[in-house]
Protein backbone atom coordinates (compact mmCIF):
# COMPACT_ATOMS: atom_id res chain seq x y z
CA UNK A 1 0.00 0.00 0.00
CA UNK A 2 2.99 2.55 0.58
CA UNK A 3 4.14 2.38 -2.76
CA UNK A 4 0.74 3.22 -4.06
CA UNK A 5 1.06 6.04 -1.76
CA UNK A 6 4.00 7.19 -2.76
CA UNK A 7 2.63 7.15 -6.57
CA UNK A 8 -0.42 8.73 -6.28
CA UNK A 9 -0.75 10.42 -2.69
CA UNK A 10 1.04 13.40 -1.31
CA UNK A 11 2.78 14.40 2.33
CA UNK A 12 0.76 15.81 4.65
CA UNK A 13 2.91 18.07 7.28
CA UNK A 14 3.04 15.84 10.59
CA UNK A 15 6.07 16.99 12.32
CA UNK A 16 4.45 18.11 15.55
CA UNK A 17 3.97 14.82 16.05
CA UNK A 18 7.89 13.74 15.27
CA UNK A 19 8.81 12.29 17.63
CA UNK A 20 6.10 10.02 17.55
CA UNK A 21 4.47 9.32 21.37
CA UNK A 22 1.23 7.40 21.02
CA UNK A 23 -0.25 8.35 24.28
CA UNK A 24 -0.21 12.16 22.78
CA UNK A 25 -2.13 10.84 19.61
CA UNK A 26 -5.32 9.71 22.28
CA UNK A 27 -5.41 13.10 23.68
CA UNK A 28 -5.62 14.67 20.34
CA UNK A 29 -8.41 12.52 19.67
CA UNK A 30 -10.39 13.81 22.78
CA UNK A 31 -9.49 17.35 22.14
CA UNK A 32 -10.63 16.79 18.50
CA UNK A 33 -13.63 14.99 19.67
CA UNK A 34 -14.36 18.06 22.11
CA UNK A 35 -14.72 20.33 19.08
CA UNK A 36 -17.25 18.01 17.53
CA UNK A 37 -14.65 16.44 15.22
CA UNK A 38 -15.05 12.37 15.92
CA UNK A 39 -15.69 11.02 12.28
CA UNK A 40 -11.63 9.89 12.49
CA UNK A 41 -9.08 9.04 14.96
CA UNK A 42 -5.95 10.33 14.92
CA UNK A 43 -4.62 6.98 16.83
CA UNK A 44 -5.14 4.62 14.33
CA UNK A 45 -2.96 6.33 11.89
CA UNK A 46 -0.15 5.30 13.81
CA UNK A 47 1.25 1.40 13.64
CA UNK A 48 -0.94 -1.15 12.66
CA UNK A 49 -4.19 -0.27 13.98
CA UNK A 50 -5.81 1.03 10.98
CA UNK A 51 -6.98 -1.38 9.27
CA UNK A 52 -7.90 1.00 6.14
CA UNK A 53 -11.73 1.55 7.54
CA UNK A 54 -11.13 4.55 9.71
CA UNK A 55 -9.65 7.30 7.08
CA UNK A 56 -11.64 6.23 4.45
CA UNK A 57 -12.80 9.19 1.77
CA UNK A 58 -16.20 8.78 2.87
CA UNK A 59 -15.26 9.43 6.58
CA UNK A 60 -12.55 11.82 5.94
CA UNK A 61 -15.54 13.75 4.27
CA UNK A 62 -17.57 13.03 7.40
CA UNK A 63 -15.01 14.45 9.44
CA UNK A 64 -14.06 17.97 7.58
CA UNK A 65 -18.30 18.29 7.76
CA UNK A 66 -17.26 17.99 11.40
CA UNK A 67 -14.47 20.22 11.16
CA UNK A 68 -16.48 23.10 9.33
CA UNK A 69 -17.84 24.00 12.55
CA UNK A 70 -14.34 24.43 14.66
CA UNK A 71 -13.92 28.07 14.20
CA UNK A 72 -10.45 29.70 14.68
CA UNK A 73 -11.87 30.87 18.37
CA UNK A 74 -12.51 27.63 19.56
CA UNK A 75 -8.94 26.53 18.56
CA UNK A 76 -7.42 29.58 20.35
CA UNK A 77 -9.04 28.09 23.00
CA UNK A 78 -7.16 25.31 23.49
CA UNK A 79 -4.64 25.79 26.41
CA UNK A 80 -1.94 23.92 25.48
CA UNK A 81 0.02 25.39 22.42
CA UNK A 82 1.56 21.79 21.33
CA UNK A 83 -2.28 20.82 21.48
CA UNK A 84 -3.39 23.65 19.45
CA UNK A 85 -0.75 22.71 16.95
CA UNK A 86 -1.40 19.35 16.58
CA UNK A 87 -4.95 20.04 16.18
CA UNK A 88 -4.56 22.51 13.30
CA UNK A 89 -2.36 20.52 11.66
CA UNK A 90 -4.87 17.24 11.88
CA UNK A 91 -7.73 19.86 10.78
CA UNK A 92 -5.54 20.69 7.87
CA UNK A 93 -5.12 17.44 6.76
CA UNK A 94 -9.04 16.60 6.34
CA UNK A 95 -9.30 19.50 4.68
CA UNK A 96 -6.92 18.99 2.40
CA UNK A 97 -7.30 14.84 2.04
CA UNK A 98 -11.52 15.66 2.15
CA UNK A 99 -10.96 18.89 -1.12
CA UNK A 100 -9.18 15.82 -2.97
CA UNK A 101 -11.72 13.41 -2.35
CA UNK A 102 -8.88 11.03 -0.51
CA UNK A 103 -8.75 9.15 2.48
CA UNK A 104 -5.73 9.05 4.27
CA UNK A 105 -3.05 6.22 5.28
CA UNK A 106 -0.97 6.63 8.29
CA UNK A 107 2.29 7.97 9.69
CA UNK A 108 5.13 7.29 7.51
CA UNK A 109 9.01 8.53 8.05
């Protein structure tokens, strides 16, 4: 599947999340899921727990629905300024995987 990533999918920035720690990827799910954004999780991009059904097109289009609602306040809200990066970045990449009409794979170095 990489290689068919590599041919027809682009990089999406993910270096706030470099170095990887997988307890971090849970909390941005909760924050994410706080803002009304729970169509994806962020945790099963990383390893092998996506098994290819959770960043799907379909839900990736689900989830910038989702997304269209988080206004730049309610991200400013967000204590935490790792957080609040890491949130706008994930943000950005259903909006940009969801304006292609891609899902998305995973974490890849």
């Amino acid at each position: 599947m990489r290689d068919q990533c590599e041919v027809h999918g682009s990089f999406l920035h993910n270096a706030c999340f470099y170095p990887v720690k997988y307890w971090w990827l849970e909390k941005v799910d909760q924050t994410l899921s706080g803002l009304g954004v729970n169509a994806v999780r962020v945790e099963y991009l990383a390893g092998d727990q996506d098994d290819g059904d959770e960043w799907t097109a379909g839900k990736v289009r689900l989830a910038d629905e989702q997304a269209r609602a988080v206004t730049p306040e309610r991200i400013a809200e967000i204590e935490d300024p790792s957080m609040r990066e890491s949130v706008t970045t994930v943000l950005s990449w259903i909006r940009t995987a969801a304006s292609r009409g891609h899902g998305i794979i995973g974490f890849f170095h």
